[in-house]
Structures are given as structure tokens and as C-alpha cells.
C-alpha atoms as a PDB file:
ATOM      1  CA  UNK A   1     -45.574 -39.766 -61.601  1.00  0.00           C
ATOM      2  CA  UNK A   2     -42.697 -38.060 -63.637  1.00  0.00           C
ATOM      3  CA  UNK A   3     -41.252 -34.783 -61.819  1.00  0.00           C
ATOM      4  CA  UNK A   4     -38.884 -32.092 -63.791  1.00  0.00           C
ATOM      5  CA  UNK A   5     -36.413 -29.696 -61.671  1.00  0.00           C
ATOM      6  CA  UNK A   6     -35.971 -26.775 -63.627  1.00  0.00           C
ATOM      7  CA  UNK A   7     -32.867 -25.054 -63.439  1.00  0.00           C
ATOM      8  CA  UNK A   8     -31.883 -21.785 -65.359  1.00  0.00           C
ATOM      9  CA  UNK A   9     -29.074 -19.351 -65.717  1.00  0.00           C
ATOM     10  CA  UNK A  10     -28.583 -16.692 -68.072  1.00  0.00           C
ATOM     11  CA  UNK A  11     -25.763 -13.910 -68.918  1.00  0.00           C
ATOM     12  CA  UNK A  12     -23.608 -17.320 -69.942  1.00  0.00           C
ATOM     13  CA  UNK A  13     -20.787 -17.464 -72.346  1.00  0.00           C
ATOM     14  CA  UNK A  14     -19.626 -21.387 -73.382  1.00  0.00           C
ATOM     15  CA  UNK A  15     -16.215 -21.816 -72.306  1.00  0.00           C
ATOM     16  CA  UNK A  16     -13.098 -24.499 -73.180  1.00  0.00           C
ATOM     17  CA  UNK A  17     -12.615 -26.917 -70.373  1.00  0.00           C
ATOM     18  CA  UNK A  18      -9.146 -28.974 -70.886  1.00  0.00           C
ATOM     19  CA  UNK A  19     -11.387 -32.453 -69.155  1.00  0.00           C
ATOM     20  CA  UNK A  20     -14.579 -32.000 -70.593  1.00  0.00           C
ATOM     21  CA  UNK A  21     -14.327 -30.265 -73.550  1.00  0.00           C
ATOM     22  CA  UNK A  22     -17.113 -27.170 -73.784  1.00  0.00           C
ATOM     23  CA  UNK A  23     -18.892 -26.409 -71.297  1.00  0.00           C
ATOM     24  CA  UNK A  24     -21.957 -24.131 -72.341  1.00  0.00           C
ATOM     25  CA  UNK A  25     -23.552 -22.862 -68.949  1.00  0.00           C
ATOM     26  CA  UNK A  26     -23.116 -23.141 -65.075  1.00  0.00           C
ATOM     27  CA  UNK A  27     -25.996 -24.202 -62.417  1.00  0.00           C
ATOM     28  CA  UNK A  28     -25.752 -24.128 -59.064  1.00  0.00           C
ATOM     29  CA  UNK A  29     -26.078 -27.850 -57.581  1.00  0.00           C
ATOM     30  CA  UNK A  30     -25.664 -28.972 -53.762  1.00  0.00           C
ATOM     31  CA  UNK A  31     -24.361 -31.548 -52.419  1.00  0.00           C
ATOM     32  CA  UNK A  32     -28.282 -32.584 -51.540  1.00  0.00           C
ATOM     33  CA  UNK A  33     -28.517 -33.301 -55.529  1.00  0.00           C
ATOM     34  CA  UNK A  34     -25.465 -35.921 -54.748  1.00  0.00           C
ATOM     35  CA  UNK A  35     -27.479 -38.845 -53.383  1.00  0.00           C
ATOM     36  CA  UNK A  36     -30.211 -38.788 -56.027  1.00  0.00           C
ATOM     37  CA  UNK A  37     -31.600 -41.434 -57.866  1.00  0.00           C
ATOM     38  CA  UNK A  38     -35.208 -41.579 -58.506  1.00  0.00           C
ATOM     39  CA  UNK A  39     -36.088 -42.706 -62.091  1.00  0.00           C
ATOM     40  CA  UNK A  40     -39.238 -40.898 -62.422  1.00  0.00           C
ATOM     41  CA  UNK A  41     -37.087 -37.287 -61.449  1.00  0.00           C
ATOM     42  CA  UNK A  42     -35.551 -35.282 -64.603  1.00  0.00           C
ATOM     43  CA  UNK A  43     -33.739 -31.976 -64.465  1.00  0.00           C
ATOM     44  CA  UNK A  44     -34.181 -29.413 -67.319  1.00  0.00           C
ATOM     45  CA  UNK A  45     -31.015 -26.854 -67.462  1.00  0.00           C
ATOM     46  CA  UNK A  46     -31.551 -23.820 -69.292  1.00  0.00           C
ATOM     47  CA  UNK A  47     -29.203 -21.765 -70.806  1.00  0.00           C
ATOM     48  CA  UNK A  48     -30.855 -17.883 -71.913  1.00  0.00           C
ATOM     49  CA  UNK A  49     -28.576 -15.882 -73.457  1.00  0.00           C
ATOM     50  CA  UNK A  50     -29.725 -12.148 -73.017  1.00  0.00           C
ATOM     51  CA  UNK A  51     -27.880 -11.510 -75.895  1.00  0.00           C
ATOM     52  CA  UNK A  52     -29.574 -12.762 -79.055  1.00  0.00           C
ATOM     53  CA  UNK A  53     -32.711 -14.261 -76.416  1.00  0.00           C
ATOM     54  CA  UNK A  54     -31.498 -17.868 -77.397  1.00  0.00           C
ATOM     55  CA  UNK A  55     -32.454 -20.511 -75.333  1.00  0.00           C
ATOM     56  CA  UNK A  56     -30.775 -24.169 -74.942  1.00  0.00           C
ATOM     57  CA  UNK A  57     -32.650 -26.855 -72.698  1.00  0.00           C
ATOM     58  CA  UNK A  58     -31.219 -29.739 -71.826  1.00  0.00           C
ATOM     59  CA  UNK A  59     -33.381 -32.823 -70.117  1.00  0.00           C
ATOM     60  CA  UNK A  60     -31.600 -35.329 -67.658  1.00  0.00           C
ATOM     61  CA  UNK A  61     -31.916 -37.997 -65.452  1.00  0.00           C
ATOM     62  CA  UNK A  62     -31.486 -37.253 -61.948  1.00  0.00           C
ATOM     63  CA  UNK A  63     -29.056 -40.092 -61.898  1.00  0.00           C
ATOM     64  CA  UNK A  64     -26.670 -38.539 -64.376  1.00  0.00           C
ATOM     65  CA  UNK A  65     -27.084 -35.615 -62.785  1.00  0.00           C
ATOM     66  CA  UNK A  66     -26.095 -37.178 -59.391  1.00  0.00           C
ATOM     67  CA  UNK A  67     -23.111 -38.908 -60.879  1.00  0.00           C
ATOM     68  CA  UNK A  68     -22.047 -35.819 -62.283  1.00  0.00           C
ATOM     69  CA  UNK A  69     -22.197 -33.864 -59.255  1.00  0.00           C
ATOM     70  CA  UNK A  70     -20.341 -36.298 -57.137  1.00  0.00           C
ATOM     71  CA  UNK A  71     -17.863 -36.368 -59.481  1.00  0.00           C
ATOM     72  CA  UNK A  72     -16.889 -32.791 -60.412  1.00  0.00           C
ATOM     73  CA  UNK A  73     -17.126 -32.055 -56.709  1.00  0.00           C
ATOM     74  CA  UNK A  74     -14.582 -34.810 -56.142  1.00  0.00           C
ATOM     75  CA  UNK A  75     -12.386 -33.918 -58.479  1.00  0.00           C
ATOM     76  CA  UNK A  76     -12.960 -29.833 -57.135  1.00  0.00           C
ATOM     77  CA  UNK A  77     -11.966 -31.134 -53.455  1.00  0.00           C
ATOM     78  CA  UNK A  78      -8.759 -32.672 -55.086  1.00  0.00           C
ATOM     79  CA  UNK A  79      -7.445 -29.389 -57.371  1.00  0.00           C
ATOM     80  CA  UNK A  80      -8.122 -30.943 -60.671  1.00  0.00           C
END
């Protein structure tokens, strides 16, 4: 059976990042969503901007979503 994690954050404004270019919203992730990696799991990030009530969704794996996670705290722990 296919899950979805929803995750949402609003009051955003899409910033320049030098690595990864723009970054459009932050969620809060732990280091439990590290060690992830269950095909039938998907995370939907929203972005709601109070502003003009616009809302992006994005849909990902939980395996991206691990990768990710391991890496940007990596690279957080080493003052990148």
C-alpha cells in the first residue's frame, strides 16, 4: 500500500543558494527521515504563500528525500 507524508510550511520567500541554485521553501526533517527507504512511502512538500494564497506541491520518494537529508546535514556538520 502507497503512504504520502505531508509536509507544509507557509510565510516562505524562494531564496538564491550559491550550491543548489533556488531554493523555494524550508521543512523541517530529522535525522529519523535519514535512514528511509521504503518504495511504497512518498513525501508531498507544500509551499502556501499567505500572500497571493499560492500553493506549490511537490511529490517525492522517500529515498530522495533520505539522500537529501543525509546530505545537506553532512555538508551543515562540515560549514559548507
Amino acid at each position: 500500500m502507497r503512504r504520502l507524508e505531508v509536509k507544509t510550511h507557509s510565510h516562505n520567500r524562494s531564496f538564491q543558494n550559491k550550491r543548489l541554485g533556488k531554493i523555494v521553501g524550508k521543512w523541517r526533517m530529522g535525522d529519523k527521515h535519514e535512514n528511509l527507504n521504503d518504495e511504497d512511502l512518498f513525501f508531498c512538500f507544500v509551499s502556501i504563500e499567505d500572500v497571493t494564497d499560492r500553493f506549490e506541491f511537490y511529490i517525492v520518494p522517500s529515498k530522495v528525500v533520505s539522500d537529501y537529508v543525509k546530505w545537506s546535514h553532512k555538508n551543515w556538520l562540515e560549514g559548507d
